[in-house]
Protein backbone atom coordinates (compact mmCIF):
# COMPACT_ATOMS: atom_id res chain seq x y z
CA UNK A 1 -17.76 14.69 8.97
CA UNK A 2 -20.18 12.51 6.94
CA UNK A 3 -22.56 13.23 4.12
CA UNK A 4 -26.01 13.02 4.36
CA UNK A 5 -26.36 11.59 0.85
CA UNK A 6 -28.06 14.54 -0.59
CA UNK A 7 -25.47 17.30 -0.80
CA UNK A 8 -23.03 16.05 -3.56
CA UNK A 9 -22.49 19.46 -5.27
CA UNK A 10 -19.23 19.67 -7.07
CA UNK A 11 -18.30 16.11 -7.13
CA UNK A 12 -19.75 15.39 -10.54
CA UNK A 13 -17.29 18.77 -11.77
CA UNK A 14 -14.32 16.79 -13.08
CA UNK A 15 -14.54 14.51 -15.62
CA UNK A 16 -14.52 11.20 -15.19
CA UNK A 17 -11.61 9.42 -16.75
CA UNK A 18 -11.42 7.17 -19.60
CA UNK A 19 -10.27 3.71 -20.38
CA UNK A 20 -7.68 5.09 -22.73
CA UNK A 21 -6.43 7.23 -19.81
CA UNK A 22 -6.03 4.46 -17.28
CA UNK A 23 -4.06 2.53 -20.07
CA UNK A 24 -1.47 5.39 -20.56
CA UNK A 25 -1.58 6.17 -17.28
CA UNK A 26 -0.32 2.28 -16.36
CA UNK A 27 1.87 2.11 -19.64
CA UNK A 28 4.15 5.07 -17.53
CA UNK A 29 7.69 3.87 -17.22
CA UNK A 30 8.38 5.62 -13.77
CA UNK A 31 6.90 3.90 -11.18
CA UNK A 32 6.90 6.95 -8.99
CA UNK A 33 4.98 9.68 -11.28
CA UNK A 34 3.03 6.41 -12.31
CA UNK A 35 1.82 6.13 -8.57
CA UNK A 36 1.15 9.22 -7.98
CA UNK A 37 -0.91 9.28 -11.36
CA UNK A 38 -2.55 6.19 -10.54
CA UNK A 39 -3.50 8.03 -7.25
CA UNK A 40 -5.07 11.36 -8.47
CA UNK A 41 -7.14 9.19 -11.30
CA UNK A 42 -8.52 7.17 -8.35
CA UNK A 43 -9.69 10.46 -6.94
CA UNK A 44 -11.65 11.30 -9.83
CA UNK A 45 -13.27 8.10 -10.30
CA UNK A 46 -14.46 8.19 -6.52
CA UNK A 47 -15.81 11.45 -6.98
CA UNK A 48 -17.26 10.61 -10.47
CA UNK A 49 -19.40 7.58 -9.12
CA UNK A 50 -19.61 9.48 -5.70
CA UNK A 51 -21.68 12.00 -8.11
CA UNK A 52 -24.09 9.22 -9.02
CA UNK A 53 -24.42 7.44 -5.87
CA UNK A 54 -25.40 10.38 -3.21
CA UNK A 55 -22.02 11.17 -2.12
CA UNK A 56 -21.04 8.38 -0.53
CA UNK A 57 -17.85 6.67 -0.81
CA UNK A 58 -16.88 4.22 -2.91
CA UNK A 59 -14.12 1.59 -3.65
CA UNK A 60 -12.39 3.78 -5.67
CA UNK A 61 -12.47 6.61 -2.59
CA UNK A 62 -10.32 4.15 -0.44
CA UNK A 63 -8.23 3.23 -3.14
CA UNK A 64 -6.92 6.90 -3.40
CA UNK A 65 -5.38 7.35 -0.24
CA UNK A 66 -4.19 3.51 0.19
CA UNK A 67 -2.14 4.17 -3.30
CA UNK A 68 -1.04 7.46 -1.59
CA UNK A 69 0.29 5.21 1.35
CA UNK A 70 1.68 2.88 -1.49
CA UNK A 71 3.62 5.82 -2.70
CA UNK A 72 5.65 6.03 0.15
CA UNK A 73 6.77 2.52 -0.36
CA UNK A 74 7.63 2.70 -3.73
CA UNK A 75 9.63 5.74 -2.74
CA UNK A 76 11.52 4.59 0.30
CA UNK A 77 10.45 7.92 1.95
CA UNK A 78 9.97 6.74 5.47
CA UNK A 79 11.17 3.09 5.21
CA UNK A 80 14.18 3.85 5.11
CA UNK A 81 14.98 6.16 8.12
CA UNK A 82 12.57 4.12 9.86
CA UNK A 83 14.73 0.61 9.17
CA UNK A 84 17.98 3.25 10.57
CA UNK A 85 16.10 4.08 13.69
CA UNK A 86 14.97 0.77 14.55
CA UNK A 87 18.57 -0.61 14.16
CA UNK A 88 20.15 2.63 16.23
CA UNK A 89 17.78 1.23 18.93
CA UNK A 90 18.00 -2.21 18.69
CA UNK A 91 20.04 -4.14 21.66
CA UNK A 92 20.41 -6.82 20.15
CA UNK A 93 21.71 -4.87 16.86
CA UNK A 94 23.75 -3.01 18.46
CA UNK A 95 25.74 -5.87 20.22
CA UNK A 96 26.08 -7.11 16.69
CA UNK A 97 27.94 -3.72 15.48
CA UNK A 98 29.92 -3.35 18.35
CA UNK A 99 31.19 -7.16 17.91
CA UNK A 100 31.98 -7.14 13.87
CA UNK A 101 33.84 -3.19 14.96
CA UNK A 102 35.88 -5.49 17.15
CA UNK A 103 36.68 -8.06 14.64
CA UNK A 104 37.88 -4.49 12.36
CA UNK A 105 40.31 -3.60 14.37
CA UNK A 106 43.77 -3.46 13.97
CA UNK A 107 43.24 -3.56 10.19
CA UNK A 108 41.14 -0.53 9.84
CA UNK A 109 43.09 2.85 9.97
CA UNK A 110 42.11 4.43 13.05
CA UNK A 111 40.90 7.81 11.56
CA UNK A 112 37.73 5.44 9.39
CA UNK A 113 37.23 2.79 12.84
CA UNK A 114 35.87 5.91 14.49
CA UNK A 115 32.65 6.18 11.84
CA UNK A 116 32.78 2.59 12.17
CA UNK A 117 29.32 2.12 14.29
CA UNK A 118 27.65 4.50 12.19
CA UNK A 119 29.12 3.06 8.77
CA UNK A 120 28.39 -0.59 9.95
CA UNK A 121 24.30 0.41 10.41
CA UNK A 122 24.53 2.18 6.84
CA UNK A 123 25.67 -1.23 5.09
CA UNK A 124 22.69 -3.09 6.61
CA UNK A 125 20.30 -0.52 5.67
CA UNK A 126 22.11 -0.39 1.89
CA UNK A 127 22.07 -4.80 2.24
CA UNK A 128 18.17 -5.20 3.76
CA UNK A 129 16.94 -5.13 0.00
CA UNK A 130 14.30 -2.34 0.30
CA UNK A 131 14.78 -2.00 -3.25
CA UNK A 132 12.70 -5.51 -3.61
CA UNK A 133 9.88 -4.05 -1.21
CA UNK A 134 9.18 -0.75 -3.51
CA UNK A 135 9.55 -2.69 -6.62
CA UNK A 136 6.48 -5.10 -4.93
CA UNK A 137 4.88 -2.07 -3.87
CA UNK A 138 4.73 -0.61 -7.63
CA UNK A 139 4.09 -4.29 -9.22
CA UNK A 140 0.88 -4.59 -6.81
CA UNK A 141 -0.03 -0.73 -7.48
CA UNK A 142 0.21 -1.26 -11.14
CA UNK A 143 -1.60 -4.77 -11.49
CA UNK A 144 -4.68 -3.67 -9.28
CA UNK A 145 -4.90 -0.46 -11.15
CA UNK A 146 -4.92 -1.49 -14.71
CA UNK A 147 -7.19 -4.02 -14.08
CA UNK A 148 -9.83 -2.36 -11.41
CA UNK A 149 -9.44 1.20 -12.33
CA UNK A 150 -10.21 -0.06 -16.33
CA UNK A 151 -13.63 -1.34 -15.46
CA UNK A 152 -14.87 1.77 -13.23
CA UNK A 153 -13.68 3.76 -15.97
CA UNK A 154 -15.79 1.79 -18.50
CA UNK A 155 -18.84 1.40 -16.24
CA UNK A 156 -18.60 4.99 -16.02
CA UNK A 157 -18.68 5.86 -19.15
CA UNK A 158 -21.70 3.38 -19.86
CA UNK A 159 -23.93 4.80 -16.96
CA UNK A 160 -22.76 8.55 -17.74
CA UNK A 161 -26.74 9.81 -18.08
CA UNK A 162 -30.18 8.39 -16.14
CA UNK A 163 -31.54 6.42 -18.33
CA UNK A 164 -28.62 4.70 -19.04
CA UNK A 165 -28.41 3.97 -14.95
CA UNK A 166 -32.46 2.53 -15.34
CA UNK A 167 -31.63 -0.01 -18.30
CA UNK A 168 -30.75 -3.38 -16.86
CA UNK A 169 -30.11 -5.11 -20.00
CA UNK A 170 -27.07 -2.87 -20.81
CA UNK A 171 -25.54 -3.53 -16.70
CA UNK A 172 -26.15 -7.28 -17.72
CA UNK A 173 -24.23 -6.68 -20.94
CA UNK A 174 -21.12 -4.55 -19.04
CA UNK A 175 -20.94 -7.77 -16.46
CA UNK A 176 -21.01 -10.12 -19.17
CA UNK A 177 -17.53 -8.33 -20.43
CA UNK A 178 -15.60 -9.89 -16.74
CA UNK A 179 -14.54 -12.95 -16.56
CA UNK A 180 -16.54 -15.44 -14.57
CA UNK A 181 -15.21 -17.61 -11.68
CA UNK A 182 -13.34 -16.67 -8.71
CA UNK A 183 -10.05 -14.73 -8.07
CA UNK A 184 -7.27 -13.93 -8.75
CA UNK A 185 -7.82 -14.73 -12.50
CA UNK A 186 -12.10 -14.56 -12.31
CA UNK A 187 -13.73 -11.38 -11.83
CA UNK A 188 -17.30 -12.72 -10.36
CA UNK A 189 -17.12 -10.54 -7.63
CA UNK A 190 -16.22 -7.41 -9.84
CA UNK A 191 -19.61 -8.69 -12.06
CA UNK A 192 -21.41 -8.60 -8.64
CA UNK A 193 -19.83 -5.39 -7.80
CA UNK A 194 -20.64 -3.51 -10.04
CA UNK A 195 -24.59 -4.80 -10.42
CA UNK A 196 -24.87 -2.85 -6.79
CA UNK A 197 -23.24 0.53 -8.13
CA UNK A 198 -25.76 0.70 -10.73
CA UNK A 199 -28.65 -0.19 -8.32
CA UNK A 200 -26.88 2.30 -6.41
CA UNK A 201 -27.29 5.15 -9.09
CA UNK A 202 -31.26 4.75 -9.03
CA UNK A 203 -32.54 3.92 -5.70
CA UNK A 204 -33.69 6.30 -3.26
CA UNK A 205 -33.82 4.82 -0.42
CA UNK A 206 -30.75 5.89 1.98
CA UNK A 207 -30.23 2.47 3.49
CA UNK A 208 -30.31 0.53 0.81
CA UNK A 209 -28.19 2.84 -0.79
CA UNK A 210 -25.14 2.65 1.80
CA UNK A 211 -25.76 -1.02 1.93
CA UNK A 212 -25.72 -1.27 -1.68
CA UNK A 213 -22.19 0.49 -1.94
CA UNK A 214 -20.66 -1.30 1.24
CA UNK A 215 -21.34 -4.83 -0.14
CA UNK A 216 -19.97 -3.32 -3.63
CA UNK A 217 -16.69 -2.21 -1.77
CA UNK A 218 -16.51 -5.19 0.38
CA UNK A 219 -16.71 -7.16 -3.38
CA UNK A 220 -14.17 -5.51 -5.16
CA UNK A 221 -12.01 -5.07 -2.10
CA UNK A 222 -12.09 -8.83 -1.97
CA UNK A 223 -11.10 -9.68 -5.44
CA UNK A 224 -7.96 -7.12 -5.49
CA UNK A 225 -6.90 -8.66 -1.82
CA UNK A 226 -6.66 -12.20 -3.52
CA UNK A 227 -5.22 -10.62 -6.89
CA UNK A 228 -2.66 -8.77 -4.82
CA UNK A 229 -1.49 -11.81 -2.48
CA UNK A 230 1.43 -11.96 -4.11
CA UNK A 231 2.77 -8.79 -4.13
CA UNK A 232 1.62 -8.30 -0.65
CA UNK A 233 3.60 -11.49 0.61
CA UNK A 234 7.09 -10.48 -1.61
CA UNK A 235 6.85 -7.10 -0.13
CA UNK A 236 6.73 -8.94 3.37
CA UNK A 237 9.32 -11.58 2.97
CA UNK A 238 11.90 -9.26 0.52
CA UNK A 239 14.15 -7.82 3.39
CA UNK A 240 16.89 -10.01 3.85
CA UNK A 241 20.43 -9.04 4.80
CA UNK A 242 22.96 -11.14 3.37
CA UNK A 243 26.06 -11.82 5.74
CA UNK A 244 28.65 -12.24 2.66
CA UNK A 245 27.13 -8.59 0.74
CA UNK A 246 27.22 -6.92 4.18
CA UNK A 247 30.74 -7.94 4.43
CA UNK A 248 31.55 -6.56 1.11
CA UNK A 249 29.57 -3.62 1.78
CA UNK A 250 31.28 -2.93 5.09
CA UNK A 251 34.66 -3.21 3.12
CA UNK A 252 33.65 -1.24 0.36
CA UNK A 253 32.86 1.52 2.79
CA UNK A 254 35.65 1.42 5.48
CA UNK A 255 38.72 0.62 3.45
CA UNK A 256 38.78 3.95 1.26
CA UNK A 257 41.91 3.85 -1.55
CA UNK A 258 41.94 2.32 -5.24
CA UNK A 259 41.73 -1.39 -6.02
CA UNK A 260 45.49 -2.57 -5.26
CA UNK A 261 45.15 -0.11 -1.96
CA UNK A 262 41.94 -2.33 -0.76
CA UNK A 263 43.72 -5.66 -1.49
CA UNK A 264 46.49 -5.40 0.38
CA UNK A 265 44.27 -4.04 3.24
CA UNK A 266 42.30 -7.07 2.76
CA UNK A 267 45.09 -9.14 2.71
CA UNK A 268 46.44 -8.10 5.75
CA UNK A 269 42.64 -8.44 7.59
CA UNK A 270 43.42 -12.16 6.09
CA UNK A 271 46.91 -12.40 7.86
CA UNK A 272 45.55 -11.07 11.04
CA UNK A 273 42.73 -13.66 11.50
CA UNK A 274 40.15 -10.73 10.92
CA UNK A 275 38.53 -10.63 8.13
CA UNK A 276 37.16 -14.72 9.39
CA UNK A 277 36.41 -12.51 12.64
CA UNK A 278 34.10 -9.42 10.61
CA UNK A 279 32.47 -12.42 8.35
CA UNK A 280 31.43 -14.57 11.79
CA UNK A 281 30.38 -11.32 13.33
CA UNK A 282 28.71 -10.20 10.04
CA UNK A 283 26.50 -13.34 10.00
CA UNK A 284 25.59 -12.89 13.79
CA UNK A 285 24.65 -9.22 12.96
CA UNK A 286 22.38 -10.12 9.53
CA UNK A 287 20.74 -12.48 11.85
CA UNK A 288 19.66 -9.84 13.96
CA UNK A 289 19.15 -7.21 11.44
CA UNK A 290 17.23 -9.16 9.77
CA UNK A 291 14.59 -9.59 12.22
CA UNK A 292 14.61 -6.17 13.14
CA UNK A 293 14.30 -4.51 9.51
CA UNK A 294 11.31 -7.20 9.43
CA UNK A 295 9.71 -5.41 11.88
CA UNK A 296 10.20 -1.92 10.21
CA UNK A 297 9.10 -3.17 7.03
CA UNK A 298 5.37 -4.71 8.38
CA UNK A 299 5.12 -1.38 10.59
CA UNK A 300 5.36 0.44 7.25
CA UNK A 301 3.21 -1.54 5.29
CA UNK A 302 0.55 -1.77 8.20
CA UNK A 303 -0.33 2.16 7.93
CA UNK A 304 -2.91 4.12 6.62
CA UNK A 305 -2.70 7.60 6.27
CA UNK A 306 -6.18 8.89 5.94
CA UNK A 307 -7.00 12.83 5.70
CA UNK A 308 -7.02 15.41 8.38
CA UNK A 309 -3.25 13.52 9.89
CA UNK A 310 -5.10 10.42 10.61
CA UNK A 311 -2.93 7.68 10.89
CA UNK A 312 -4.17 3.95 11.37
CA UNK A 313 -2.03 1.37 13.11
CA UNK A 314 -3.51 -1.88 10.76
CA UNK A 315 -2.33 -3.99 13.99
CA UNK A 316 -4.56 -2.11 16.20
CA UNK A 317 -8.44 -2.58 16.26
CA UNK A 318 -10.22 0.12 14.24
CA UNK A 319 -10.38 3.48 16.20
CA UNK A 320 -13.57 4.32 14.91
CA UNK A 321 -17.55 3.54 15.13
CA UNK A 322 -20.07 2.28 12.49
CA UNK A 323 -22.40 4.89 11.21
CA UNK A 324 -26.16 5.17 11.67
CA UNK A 325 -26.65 3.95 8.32
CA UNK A 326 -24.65 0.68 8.83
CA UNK A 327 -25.14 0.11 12.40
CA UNK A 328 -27.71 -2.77 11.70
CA UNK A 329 -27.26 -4.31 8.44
CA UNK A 330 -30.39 -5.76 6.42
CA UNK A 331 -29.42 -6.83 2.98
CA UNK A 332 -28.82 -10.79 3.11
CA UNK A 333 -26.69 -10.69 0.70
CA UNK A 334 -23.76 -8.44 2.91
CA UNK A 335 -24.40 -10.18 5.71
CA UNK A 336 -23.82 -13.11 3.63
CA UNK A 337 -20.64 -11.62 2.44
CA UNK A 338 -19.38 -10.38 5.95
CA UNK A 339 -19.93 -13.95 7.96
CA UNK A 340 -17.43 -14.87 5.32
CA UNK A 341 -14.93 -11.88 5.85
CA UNK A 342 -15.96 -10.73 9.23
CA UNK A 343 -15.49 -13.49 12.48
CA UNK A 344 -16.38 -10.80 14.74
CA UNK A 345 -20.08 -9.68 13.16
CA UNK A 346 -21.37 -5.79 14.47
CA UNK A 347 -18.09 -5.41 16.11
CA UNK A 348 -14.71 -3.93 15.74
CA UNK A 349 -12.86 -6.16 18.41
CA UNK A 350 -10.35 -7.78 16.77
CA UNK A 351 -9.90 -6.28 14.11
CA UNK A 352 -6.67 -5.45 14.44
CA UNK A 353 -4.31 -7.89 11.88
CA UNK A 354 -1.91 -9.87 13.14
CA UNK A 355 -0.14 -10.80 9.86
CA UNK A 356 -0.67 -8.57 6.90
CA UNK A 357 0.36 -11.13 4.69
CA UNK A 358 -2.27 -13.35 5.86
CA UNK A 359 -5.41 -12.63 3.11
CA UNK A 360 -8.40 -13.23 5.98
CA UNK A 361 -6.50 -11.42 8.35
CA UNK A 362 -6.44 -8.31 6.11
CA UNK A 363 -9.86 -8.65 4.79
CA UNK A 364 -11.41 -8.70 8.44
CA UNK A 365 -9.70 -5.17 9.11
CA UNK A 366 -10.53 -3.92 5.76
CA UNK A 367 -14.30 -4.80 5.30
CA UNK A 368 -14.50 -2.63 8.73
CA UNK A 369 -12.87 0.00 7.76
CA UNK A 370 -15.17 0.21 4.58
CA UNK A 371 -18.07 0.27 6.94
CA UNK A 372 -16.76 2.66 9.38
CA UNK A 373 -15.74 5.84 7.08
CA UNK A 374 -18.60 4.99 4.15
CA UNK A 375 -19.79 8.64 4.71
CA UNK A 376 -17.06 10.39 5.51
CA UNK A 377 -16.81 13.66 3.97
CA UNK A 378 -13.26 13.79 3.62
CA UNK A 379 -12.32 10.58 1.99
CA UNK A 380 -13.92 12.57 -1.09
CA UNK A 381 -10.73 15.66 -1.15
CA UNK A 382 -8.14 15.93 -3.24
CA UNK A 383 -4.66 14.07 -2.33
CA UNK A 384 -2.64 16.90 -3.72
CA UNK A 385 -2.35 20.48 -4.40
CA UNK A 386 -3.39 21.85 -7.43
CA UNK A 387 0.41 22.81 -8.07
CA UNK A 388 1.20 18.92 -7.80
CA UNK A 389 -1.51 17.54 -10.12
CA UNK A 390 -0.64 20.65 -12.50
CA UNK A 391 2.73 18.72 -12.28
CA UNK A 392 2.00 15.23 -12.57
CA UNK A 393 -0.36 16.33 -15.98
CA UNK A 394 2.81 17.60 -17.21
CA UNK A 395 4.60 14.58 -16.68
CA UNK A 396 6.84 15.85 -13.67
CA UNK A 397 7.94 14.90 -10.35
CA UNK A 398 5.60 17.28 -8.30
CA UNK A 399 7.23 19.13 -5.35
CA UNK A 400 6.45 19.24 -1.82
CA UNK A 401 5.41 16.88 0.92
CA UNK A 402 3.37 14.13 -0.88
């Protein structure tokens, strides 16, 4: 469903936050209740500027349910089973389990070399280091946030009323505040941004208007996909199983009994010639895991959730269609911008990213997807219940599927 740009009622109902909220909001020690804070306040910025801009969405609008996505990172939710199942179905994995189970035997009671398979998968889960992918997840949520969320928060308080949205000398006076020069430390393309929300606010024309806010969102989307790089390619690179903690992890869990009990089960691994067996077949098997939880971890990061139970597949081409509004595009300006983002102009072949980690690769998909669901209706709902934000304002873990 898309808006037609006149029926905004109830979007302007909640008020907007403030800068001092965004700053205790990202001072929040607990990066999970921080994320999901950081998530409902980028709902009601979207709807705030949404309000001033004909209902259409907004930077902010996409931000909410890519922090939402985010969320699940920082919480391991789905990463985590998904890393299991990909290893349970893995060939090659499994070849590696069955070979350091053979190098276990004989010093492994036989009642705890039964679990073995099982217990073996569970160490390389415990060893891939998804710990170091949510705590990139949370770094990247947090730095975009305090930083991007600040200004709307600021320009929205500054362009509250209509005349405030007509005078260009104070918009020239809020730019002036950003750092010039490029990013990750310049904010010219926030300056930009932001010029074409407050144009945004006061012209009538519908056209302009969507063109206006895509080239805004195309702008700011830009600058946080350089500012984020970092976190982005961390995230990417942080799973890697470590032969020597898998064995000690492997140990830890199939040799039950206090510290003397262990030893001499160690030693006798030692006497046998096994324990060199498990560590070569441990280093065969983080090879392979290694690779696989790889896989799991881009699969996880390359997902969208977006209302309704829409799930995009970042490595597919967008399943979607530009909108009347933005089927042609005539300011020069964005198709300035998109011959620099966009190789494949007016089309959505190839779109589909091949490396996440890649910044071109990531803003090709993205500046599409900001042109394909600009007037979607349902960008513009609420990421949680009532009950949950009642929660999160209360400075609780909400309950329930989030």
């Amino acid at each position: 469903m898309t808006r037609t740009g006149a029926d905004v009622r109830g979007l302007g109902d909640e008020i907007s936050p403030v800068v001092g909220e965004v700053e205790e909001i990202s001072a929040h020690a607990d990066p999970v209740v921080r994320n999901l804070r950081i998530t409902h306040c980028y709902h009601r910025l979207s709807r705030a500027l949404a309000a001033r801009t004909g209902g259409a969405a907004n930077w902010c609008t996409f931000a909410v349910w890519a922090s939402k996505q985010v969320g699940q990172t920082i919480r391991q939710e789905d990463l985590a089973r998904a890393v299991g199942h990909l290893l349970k179905s893995s060939p090659e994995v499994a070849a590696g389990v069955d070979l350091v189970v053979r190098g276990l035997r004989r010093g492994v009671p036989q009642e705890v070399l039964v679990r073995a398979h099982g217990v073996v998968r569970q160490a390389v889960v415990t060893t891939a280091r998804l710990d170091d992918v949510s705590a990139a997840a949370a770094r990247g949520n947090l730095k975009v946030f305090e930083e991007i969320a600040r200004e709307f928060a600021r320009f929205l308080a500054e362009f509250g009323d209509e005349a405030a949205a007509r005078d260009e000398r104070r918009i020239q006076e809020f730019c002036d505040a950003l750092r010039p020069g490029e990013p990750p430390e310049g904010q010219r393309y926030l300056r930009q941004a932001f010029t074409r929300y407050h144009r945004a606010m006061t012209t009538q024309d519908a056209k302009r208007r969507a063109e206006l806010l895509l080239l805004a969102n195309v702008e700011v989307g830009l600058h946080e996909q350089t500012r984020l790089q970092p976190e982005i390619a961390a995230a990417m690179q942080a799973p890697v199983v470590d032969p020597r903690e898998l064995e000690r992890r492997l140990f830890d869990l199939l040799l039950p009994g206090n510290r003397v009990v262990r030893w001499l089960r160690l030693a006798l691994l030692t006497v046998l010639g096994r324990r060199t067996a498990v560590r070569i077949a441990s280093e065969h098997l983080a090879d392979q895991a290694r690779a696989v939880v790889r896989v799991a971890v881009t699969r996880h990061l390359m997902s969208l959730a977006l209302p309704g139970g829409e799930l995009l597949d970042l490595a597919d081409d967008l399943p979607a269609t530009f909108p009347p509004l933005l089927a042609e595009l005539s300011d020069p300006e964005l198709r300035a911008l998109l011959e620099i983002v966009d190789p494949t102009p007016d089309s959505l072949a190839g779109t589909a990213a091949r490396d996440w980690a890649d910044l071109p690769d990531r803003m090709h998909y993205i500046a599409d997807m900001f042109r394909c669901h600009a007037l979607r209706d349902d960008l513009l709902g609420a990421p949680f219940t009532p009950e949950q934000v009642e929660a999160l304002q209360a400075g609780r873990r909400p309950g329930g599927a989030l």
